[in-house]
PDB file of N, CA and C in Angstrom:
ATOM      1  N   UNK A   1       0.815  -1.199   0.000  1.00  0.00           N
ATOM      2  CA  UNK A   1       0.000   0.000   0.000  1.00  0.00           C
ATOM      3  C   UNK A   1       0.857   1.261   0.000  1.00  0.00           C
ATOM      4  N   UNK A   2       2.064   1.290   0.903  1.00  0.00           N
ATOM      5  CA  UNK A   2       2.694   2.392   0.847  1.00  0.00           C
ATOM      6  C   UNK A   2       3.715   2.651  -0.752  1.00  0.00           C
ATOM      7  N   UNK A   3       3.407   1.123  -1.170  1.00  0.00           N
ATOM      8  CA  UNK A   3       4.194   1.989  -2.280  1.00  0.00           C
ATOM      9  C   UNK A   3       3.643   2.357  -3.532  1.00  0.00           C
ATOM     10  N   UNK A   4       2.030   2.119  -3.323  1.00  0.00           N
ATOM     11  CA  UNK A   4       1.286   2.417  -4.465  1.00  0.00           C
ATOM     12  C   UNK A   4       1.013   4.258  -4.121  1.00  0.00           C
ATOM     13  N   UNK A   5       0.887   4.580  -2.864  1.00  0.00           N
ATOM     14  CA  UNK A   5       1.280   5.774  -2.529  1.00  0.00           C
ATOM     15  C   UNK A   5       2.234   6.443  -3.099  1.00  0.00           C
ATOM     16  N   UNK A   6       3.543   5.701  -2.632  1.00  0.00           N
ATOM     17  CA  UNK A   6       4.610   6.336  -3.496  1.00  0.00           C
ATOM     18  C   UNK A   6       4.605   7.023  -5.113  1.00  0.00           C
ATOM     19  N   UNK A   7       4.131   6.049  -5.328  1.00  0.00           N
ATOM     20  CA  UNK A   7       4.039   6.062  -7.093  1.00  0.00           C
ATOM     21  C   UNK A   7       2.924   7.344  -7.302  1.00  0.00           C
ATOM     22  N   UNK A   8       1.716   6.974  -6.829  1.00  0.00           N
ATOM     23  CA  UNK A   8       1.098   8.021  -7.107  1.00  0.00           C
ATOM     24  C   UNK A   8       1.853   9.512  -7.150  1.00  0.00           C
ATOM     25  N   UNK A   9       2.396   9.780  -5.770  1.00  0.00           N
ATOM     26  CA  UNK A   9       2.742  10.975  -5.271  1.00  0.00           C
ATOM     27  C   UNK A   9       3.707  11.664  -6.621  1.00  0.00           C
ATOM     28  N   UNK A  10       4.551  10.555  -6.865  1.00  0.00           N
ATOM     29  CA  UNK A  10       5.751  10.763  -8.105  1.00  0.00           C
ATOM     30  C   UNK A  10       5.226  10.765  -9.239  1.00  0.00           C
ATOM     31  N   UNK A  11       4.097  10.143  -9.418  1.00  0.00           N
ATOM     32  CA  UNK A  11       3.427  10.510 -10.444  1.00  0.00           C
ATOM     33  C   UNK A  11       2.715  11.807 -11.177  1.00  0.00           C
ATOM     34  N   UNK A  12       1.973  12.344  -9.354  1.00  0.00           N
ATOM     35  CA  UNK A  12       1.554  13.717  -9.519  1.00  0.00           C
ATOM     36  C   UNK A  12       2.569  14.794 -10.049  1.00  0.00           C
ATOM     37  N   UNK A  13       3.865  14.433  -9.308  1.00  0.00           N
ATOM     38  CA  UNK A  13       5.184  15.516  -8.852  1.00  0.00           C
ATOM     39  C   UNK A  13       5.562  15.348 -10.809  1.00  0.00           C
ATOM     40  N   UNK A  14       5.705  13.752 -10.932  1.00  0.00           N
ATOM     41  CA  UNK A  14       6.387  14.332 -12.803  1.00  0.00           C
ATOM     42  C   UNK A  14       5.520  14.943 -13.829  1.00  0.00           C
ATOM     43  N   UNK A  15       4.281  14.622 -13.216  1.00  0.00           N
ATOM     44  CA  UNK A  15       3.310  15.434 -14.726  1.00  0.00           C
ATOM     45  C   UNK A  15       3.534  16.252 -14.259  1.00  0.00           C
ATOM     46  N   UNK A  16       3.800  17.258 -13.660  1.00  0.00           N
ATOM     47  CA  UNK A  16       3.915  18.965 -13.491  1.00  0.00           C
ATOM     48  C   UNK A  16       5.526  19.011 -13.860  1.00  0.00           C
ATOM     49  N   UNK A  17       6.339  18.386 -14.024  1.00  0.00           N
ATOM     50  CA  UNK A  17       7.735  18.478 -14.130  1.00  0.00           C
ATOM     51  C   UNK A  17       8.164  17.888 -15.777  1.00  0.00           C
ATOM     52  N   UNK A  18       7.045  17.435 -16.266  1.00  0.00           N
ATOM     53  CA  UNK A  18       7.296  16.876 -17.776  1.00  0.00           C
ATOM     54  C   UNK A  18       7.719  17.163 -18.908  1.00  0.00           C
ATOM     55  N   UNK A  19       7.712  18.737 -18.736  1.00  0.00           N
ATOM     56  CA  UNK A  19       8.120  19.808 -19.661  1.00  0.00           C
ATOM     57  C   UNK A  19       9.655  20.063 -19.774  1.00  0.00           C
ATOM     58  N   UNK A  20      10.002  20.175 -18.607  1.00  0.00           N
ATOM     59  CA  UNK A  20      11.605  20.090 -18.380  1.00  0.00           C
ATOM     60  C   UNK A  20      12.056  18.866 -18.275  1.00  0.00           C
ATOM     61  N   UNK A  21      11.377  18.016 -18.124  1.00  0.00           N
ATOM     62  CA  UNK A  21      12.120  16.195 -18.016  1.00  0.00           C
ATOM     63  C   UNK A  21      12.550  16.017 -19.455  1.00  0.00           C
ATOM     64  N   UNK A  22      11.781  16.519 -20.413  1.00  0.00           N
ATOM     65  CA  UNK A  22      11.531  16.033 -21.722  1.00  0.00           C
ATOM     66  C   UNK A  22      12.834  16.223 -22.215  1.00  0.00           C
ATOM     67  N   UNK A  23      13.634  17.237 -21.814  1.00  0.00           N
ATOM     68  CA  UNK A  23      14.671  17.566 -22.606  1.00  0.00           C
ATOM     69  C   UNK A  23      15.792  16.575 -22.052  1.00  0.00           C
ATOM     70  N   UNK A  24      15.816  16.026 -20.863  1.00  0.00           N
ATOM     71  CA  UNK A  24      16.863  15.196 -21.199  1.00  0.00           C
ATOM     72  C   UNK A  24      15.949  13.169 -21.554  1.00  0.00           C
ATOM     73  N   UNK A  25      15.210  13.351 -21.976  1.00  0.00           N
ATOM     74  CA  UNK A  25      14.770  12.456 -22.263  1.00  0.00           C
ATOM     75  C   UNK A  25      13.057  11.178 -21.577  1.00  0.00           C
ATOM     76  N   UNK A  26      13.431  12.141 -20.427  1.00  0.00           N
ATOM     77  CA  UNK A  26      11.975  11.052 -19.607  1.00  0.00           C
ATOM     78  C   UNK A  26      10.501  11.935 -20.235  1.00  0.00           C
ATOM     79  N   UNK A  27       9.954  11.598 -19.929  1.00  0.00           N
ATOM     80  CA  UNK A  27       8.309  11.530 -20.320  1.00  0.00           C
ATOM     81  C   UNK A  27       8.157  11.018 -22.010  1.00  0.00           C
ATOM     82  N   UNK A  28       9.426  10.487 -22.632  1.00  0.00           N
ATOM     83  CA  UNK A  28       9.128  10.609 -23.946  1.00  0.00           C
ATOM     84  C   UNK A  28       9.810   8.853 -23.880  1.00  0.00           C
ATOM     85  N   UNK A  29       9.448   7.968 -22.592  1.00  0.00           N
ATOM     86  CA  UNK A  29       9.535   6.759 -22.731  1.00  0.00           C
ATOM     87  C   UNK A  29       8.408   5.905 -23.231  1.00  0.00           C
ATOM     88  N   UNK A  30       8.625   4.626 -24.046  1.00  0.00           N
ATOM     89  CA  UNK A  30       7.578   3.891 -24.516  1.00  0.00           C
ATOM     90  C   UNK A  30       6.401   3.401 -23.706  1.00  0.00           C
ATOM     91  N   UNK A  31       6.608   3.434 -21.998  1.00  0.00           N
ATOM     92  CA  UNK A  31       5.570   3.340 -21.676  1.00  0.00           C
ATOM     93  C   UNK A  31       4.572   4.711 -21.195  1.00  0.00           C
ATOM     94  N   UNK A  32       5.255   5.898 -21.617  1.00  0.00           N
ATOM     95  CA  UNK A  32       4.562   7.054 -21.355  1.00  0.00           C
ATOM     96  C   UNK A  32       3.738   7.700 -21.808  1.00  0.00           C
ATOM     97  N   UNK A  33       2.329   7.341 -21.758  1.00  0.00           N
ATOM     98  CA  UNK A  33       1.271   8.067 -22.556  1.00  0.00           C
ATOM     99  C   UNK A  33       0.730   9.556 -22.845  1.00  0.00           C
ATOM    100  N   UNK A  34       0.479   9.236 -24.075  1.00  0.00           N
ATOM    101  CA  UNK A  34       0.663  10.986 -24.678  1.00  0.00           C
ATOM    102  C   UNK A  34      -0.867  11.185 -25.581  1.00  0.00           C
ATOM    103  N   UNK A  35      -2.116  11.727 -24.767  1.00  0.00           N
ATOM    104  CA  UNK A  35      -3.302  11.641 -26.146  1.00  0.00           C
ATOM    105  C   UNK A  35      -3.984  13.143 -26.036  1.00  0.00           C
ATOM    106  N   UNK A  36      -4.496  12.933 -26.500  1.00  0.00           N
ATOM    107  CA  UNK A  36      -5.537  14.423 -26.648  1.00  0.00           C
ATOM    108  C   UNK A  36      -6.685  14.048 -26.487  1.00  0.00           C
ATOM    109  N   UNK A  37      -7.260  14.703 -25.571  1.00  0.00           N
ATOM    110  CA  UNK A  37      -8.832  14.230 -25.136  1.00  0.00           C
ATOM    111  C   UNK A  37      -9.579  16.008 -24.914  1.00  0.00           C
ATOM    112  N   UNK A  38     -10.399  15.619 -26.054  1.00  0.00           N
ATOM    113  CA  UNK A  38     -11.348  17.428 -26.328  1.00  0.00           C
ATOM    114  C   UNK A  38     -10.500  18.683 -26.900  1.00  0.00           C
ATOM    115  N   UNK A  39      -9.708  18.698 -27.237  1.00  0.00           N
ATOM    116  CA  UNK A  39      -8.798  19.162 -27.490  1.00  0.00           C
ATOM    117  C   UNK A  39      -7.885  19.558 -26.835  1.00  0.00           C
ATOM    118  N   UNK A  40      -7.780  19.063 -25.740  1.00  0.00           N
ATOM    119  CA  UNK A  40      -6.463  19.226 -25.187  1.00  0.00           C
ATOM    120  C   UNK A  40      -5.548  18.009 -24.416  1.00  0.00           C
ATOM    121  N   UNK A  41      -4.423  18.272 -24.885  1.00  0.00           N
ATOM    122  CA  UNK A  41      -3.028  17.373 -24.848  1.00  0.00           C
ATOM    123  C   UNK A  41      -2.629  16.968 -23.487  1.00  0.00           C
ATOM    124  N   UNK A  42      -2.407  15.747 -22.693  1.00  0.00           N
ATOM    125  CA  UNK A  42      -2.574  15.480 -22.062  1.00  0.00           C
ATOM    126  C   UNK A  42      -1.535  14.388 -22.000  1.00  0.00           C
ATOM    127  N   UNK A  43      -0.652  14.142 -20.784  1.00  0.00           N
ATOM    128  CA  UNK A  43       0.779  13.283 -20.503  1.00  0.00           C
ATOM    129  C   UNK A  43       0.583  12.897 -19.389  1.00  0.00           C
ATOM    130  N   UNK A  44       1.054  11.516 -19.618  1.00  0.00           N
ATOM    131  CA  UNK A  44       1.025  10.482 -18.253  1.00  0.00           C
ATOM    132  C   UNK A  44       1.869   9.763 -18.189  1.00  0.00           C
ATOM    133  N   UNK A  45       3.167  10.104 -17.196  1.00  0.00           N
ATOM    134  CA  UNK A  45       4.436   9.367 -17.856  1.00  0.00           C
ATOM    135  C   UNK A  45       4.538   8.493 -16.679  1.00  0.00           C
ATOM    136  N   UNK A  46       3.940   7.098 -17.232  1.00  0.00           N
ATOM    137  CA  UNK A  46       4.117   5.673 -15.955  1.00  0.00           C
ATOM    138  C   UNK A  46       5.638   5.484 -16.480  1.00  0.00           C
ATOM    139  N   UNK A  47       6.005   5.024 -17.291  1.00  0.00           N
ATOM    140  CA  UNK A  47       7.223   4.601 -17.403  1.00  0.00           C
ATOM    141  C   UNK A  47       8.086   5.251 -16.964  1.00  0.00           C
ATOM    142  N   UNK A  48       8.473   6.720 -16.752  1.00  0.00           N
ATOM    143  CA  UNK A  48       9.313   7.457 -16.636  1.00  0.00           C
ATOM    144  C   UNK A  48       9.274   7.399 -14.482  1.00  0.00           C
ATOM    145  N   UNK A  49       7.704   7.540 -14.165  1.00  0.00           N
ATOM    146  CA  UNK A  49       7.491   7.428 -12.837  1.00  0.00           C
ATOM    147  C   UNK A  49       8.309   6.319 -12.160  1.00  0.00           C
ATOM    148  N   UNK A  50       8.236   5.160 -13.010  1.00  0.00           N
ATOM    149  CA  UNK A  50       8.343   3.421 -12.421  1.00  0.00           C
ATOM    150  C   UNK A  50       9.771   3.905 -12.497  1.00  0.00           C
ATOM    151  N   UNK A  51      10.660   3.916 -13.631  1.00  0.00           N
ATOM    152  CA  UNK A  51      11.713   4.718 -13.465  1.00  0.00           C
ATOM    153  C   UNK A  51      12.462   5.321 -12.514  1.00  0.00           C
ATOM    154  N   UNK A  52      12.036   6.166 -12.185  1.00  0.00           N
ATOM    155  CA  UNK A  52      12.322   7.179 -11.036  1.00  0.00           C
ATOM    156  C   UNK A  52      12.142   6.627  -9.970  1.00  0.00           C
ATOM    157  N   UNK A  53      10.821   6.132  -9.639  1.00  0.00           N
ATOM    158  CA  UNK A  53      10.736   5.504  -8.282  1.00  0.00           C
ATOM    159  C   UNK A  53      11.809   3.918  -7.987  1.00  0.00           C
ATOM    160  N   UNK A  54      11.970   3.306  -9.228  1.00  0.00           N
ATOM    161  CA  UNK A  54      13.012   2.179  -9.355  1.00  0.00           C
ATOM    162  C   UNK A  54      14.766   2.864  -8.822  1.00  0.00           C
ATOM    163  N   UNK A  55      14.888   3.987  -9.558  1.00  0.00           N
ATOM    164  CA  UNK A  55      16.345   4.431  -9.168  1.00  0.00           C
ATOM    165  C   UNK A  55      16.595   5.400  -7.367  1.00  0.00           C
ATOM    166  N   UNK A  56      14.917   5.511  -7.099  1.00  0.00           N
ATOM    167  CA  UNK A  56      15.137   6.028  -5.960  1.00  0.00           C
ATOM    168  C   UNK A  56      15.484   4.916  -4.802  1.00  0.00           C
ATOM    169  N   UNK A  57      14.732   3.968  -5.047  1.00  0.00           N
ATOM    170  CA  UNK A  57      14.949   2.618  -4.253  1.00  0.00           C
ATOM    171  C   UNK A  57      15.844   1.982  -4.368  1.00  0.00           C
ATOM    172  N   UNK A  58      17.002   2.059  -5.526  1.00  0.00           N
ATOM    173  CA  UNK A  58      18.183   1.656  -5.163  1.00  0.00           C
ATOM    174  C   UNK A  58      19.453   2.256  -4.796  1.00  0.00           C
ATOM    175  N   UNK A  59      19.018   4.178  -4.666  1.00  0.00           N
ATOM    176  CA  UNK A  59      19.638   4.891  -4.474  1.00  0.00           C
ATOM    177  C   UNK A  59      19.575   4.363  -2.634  1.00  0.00           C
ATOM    178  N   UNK A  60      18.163   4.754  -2.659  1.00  0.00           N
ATOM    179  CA  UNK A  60      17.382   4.036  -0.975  1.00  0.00           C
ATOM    180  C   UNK A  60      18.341   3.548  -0.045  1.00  0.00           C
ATOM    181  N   UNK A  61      18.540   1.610  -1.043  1.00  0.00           N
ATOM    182  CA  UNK A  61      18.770   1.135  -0.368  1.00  0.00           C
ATOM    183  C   UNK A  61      20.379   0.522   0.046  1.00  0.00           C
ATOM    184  N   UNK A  62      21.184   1.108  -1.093  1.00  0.00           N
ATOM    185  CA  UNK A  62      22.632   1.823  -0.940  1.00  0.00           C
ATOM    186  C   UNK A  62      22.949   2.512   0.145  1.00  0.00           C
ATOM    187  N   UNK A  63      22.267   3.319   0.282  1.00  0.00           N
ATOM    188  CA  UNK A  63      22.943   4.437   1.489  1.00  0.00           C
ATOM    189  C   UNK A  63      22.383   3.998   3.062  1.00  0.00           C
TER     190      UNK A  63
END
C-alpha cells in the first residue's frame, strides 16, 4: 500500500515536471502516454514514474 502511494505521489510531482524532463529524455519513454482528449493534450508518464521511483529505491537502499 505504501508503495502504491509512493508512485502516485511521483506521479503527480512528474506530470507537473514533464516539460523540463523532456529535454533530457523522460516523459518521452515507450511506456509514457501521450493523447488528446477534447482538445487538449494530455501526458502520463508511468514509465518514466516506475523509473524514477526504481532508481530512488536503489539509491534508498545503498545508502
Amino acid at each position: 500500500m505504501r508503495w502504491l502511494l509512493t508512485i502516485l505521489i511521483a506521479l503527480m510531482v512528474l506530470m507537473t515536471l514533464v516539460p523540463s524532463l523532456e529535454k533530457i529524455g523522460l516523459g518521452r519513454l515507450p511506456g509514457d502516454l501521450n493523447f488528446t482528449v477534447f482538445g487538449k493534450h494530455v501526458r502520463i508518464p508511468v514509465a518514466s514514474t516506475i523509473l524514477i521511483v526504481l532508481g530512488s529505491y536503489l539509491i534508498g537502499r545503498l545508502i
